[in-house]
N, C-alpha and C. Protein backbone atom coordinates (compact mmCIF):
# COMPACT_ATOMS: atom_id res chain seq x y z
N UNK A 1 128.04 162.81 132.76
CA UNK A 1 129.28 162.12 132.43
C UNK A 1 129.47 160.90 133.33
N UNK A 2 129.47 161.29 134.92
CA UNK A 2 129.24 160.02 135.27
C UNK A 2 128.60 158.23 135.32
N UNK A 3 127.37 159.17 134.61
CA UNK A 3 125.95 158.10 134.38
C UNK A 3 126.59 157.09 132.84
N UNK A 4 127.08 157.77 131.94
CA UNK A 4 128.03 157.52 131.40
C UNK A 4 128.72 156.70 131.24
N UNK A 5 129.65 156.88 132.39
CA UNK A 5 130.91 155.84 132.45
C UNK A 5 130.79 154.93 133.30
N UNK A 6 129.85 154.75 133.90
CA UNK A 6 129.04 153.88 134.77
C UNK A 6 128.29 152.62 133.90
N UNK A 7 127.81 153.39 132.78
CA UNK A 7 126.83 152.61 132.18
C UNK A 7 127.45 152.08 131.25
N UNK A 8 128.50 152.57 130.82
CA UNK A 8 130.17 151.49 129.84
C UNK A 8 130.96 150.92 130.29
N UNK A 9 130.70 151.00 132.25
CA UNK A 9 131.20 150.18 132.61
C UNK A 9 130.43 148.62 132.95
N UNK A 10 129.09 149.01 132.86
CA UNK A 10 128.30 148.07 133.38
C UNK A 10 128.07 146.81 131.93
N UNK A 11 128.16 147.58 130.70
CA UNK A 11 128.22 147.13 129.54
C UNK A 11 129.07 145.95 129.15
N UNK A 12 130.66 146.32 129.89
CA UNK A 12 131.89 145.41 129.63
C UNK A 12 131.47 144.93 130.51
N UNK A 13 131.47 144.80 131.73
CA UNK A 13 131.13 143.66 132.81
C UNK A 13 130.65 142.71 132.59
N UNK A 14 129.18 143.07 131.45
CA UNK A 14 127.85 142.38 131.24
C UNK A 14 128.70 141.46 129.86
N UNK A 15 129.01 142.22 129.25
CA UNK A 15 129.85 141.49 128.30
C UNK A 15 130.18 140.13 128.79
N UNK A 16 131.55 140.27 129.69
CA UNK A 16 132.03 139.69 129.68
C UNK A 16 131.46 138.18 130.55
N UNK A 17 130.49 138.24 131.23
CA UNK A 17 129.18 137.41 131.88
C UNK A 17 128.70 136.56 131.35
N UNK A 18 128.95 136.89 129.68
CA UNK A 18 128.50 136.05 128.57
C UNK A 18 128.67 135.04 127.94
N UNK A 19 130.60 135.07 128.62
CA UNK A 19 131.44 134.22 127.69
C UNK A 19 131.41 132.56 128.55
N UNK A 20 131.21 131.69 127.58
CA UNK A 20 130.85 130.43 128.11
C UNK A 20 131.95 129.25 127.49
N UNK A 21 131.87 128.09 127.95
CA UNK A 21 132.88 126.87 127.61
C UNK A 21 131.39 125.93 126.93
N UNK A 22 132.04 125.41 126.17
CA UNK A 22 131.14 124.44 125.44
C UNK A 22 131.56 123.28 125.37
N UNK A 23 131.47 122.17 125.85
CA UNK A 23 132.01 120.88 125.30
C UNK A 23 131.23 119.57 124.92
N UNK A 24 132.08 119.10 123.75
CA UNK A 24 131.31 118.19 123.25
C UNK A 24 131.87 116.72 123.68
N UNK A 25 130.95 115.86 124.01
CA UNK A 25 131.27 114.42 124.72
C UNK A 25 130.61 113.16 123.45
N UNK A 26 131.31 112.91 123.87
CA UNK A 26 131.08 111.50 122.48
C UNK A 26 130.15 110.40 123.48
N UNK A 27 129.40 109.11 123.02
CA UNK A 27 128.60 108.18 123.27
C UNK A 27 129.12 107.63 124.91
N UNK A 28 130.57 107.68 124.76
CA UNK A 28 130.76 106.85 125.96
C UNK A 28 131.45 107.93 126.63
N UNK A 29 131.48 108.87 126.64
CA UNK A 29 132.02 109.95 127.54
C UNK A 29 132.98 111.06 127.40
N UNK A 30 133.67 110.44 126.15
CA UNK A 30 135.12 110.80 126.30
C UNK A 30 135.10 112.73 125.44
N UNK A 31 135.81 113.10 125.97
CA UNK A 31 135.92 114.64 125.30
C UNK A 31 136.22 114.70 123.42
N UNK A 32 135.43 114.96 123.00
CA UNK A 32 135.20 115.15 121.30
C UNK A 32 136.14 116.34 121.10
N UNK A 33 135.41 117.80 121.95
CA UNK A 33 135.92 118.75 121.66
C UNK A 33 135.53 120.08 122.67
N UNK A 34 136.80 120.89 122.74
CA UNK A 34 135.89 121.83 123.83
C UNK A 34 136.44 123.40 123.37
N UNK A 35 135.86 124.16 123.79
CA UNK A 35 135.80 125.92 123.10
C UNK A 35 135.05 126.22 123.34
N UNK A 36 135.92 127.85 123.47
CA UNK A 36 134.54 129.09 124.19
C UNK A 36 133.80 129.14 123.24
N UNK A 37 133.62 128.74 121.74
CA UNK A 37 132.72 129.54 120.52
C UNK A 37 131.71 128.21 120.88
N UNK A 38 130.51 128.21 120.48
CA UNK A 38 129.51 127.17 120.34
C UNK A 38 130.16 126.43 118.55
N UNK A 39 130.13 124.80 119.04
CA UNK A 39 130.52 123.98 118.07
C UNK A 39 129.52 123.84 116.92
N UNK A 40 128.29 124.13 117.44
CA UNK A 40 127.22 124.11 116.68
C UNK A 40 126.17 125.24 116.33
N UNK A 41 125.15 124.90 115.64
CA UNK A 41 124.56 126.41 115.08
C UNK A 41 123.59 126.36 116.33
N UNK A 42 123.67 127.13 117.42
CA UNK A 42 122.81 127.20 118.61
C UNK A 42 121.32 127.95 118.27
N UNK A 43 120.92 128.03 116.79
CA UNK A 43 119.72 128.40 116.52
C UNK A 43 118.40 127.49 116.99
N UNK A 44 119.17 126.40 116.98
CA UNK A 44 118.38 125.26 116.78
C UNK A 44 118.45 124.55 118.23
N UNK A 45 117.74 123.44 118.44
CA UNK A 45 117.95 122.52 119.57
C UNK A 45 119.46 121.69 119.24
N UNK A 46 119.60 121.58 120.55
CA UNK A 46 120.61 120.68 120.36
C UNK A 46 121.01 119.12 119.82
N UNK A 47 119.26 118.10 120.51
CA UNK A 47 119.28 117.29 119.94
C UNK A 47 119.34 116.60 118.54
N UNK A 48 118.90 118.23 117.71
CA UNK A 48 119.39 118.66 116.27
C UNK A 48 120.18 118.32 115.54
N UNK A 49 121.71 119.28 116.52
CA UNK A 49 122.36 119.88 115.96
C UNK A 49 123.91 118.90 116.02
N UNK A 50 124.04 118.84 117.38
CA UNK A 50 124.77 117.82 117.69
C UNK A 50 124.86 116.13 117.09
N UNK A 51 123.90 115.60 117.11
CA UNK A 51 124.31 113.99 116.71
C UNK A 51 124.77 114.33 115.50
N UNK A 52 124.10 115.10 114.76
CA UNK A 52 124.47 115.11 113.28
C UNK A 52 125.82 115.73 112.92
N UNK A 53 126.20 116.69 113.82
CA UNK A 53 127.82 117.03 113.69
C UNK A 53 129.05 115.98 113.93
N UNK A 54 128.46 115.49 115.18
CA UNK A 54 129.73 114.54 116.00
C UNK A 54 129.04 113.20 115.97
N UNK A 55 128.00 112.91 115.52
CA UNK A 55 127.52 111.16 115.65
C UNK A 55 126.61 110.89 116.50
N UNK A 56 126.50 109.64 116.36
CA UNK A 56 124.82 109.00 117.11
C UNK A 56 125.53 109.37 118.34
N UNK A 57 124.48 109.62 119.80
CA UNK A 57 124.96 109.05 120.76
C UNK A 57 125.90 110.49 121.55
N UNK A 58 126.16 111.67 120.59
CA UNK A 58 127.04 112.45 121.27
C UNK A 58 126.03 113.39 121.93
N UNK A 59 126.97 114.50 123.22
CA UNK A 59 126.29 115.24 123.81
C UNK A 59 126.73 116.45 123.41
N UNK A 60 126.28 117.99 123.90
CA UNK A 60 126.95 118.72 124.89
C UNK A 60 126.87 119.32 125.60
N UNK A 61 127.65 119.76 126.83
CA UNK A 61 127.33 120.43 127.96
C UNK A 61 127.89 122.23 128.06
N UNK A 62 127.64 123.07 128.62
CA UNK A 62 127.76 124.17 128.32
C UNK A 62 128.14 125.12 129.69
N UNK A 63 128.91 125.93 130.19
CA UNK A 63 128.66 126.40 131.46
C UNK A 63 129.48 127.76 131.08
N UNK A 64 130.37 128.45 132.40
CA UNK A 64 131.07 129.52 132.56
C UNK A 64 132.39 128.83 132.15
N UNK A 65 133.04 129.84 131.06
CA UNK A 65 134.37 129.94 130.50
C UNK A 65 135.66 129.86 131.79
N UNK A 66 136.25 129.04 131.33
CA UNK A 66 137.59 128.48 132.33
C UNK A 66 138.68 129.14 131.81
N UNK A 67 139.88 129.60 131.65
CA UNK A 67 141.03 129.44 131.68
C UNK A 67 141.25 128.28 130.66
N UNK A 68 141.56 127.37 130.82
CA UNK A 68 141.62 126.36 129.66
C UNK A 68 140.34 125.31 129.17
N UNK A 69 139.20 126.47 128.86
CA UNK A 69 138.07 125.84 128.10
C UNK A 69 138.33 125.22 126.60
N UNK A 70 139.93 125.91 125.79
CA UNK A 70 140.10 124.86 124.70
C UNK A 70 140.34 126.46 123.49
N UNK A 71 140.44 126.10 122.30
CA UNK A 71 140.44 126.94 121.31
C UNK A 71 139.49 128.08 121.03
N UNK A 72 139.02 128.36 120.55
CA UNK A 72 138.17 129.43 119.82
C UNK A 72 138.05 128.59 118.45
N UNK A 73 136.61 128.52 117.93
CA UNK A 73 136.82 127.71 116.62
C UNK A 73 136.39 129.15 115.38
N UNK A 74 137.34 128.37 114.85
CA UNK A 74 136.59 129.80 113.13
C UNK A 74 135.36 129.33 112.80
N UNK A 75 134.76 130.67 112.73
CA UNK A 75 133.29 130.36 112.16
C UNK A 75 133.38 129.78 110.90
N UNK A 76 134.00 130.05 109.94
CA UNK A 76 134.06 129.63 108.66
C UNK A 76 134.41 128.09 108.13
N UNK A 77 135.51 128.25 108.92
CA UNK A 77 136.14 126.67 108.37
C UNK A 77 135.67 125.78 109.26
N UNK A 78 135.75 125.75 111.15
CA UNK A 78 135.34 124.77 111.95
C UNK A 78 134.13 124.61 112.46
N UNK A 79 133.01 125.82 111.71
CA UNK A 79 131.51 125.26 112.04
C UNK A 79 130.69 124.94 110.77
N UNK A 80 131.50 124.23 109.82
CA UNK A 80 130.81 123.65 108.69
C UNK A 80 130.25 122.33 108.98
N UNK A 81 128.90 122.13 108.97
CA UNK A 81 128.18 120.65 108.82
C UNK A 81 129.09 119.85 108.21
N UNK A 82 129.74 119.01 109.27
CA UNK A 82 130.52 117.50 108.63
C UNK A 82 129.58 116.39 108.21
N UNK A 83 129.62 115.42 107.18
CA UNK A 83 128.30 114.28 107.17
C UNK A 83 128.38 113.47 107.78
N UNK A 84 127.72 113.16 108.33
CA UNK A 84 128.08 111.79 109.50
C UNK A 84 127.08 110.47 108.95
N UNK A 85 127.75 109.61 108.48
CA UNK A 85 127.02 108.50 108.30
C UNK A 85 127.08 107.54 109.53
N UNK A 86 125.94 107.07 109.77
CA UNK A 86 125.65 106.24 110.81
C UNK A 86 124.61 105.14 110.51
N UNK A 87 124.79 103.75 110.61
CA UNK A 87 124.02 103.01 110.17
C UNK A 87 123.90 102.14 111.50
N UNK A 88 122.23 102.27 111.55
CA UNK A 88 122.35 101.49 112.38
C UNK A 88 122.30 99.88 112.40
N UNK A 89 122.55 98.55 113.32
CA UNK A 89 122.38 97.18 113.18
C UNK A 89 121.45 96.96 112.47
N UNK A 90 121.47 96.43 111.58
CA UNK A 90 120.64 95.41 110.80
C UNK A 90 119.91 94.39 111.60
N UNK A 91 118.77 94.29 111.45
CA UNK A 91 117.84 92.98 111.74
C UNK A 91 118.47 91.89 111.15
N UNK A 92 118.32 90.75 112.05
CA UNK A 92 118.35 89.32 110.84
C UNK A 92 117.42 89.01 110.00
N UNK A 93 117.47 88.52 108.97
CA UNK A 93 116.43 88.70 107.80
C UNK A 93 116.20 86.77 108.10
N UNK A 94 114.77 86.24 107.95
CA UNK A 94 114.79 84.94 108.15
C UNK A 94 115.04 84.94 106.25
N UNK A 95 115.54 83.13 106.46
CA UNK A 95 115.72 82.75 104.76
C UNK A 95 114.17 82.66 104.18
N UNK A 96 114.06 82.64 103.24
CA UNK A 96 112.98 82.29 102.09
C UNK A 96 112.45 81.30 102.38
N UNK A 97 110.97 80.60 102.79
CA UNK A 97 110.87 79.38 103.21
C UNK A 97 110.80 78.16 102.06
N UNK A 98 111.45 78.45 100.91
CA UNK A 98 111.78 77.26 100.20
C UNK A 98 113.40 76.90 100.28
N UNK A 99 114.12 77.46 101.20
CA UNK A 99 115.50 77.43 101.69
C UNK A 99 115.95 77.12 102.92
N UNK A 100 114.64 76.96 103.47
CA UNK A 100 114.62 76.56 105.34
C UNK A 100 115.28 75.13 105.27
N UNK A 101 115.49 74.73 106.51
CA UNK A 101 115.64 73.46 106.57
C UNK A 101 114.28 72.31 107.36
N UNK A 102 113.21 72.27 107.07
CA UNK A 102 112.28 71.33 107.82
C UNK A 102 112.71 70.50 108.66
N UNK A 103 112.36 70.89 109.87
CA UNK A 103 112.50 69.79 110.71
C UNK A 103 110.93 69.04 111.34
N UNK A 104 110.68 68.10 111.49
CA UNK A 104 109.97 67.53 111.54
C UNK A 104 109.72 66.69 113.41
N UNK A 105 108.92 67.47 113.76
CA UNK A 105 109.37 67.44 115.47
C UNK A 105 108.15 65.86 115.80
N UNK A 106 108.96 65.14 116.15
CA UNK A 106 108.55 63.59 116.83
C UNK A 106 107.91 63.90 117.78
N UNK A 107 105.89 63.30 117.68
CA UNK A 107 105.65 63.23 118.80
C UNK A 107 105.44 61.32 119.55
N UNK A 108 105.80 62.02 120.82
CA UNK A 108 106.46 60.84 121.65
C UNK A 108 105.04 60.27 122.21
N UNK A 109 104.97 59.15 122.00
CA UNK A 109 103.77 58.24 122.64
C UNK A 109 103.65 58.42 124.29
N UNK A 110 102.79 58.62 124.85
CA UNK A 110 102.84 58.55 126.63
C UNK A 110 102.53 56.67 126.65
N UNK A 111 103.81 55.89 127.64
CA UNK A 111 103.02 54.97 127.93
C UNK A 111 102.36 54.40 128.84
């Protein structure tokens, strides 16, 4: 009996060892979002999982659960793949060279 209640106690302890803060940081730093549940499907890598949830450029960092680590998110409704369109800068495209403007560079006599 002892071995027991020892070993259900060691269980909840271990449990509770588990519980972590997750937060997500956007490109330039700023807090996206933070919660004990993982924001993302942690099956995968992060470099994955993340840009494509929260955008080019985002992070997240992960440690021991605080006191005010933030919400709990529903699995259902707040870990659905959002689409994130991201485009990146465009190249300059040169014009068509029957639309250029010719310039015609003067060479200068040495005298």
């Amino acid at each position: 009996m002892k071995k027991s209640v020892t070993f259900l106690a060691t269980l909840v302890l271990a449990a509770g060892a588990h519980a972590g803060c997750y937060t997500v940081l956007g490109p330039k730093g700023q807090v996206l979002q933070e919660s004990s549940t993982p924001p993302v499907d942690m099956a995968y890598q992060l470099h994955q999982t993340v840009p494509y949830a929260y955008g080019q450029g985002s992070t997240m960092v992960f440690g021991s659960a605080d006191r005010d680590c933030g919400v709990a998110l529903d699995r259902y409704y707040d870990l659905k793949t959002a689409q994130v369109v991201y485009e990146a800068p465009r190249k300059a495209t040169r014009k068509a060279k029957g639309k250029r403007k010719h310039v015609r560079k003067v060479r200068r006599s040495h005298p």
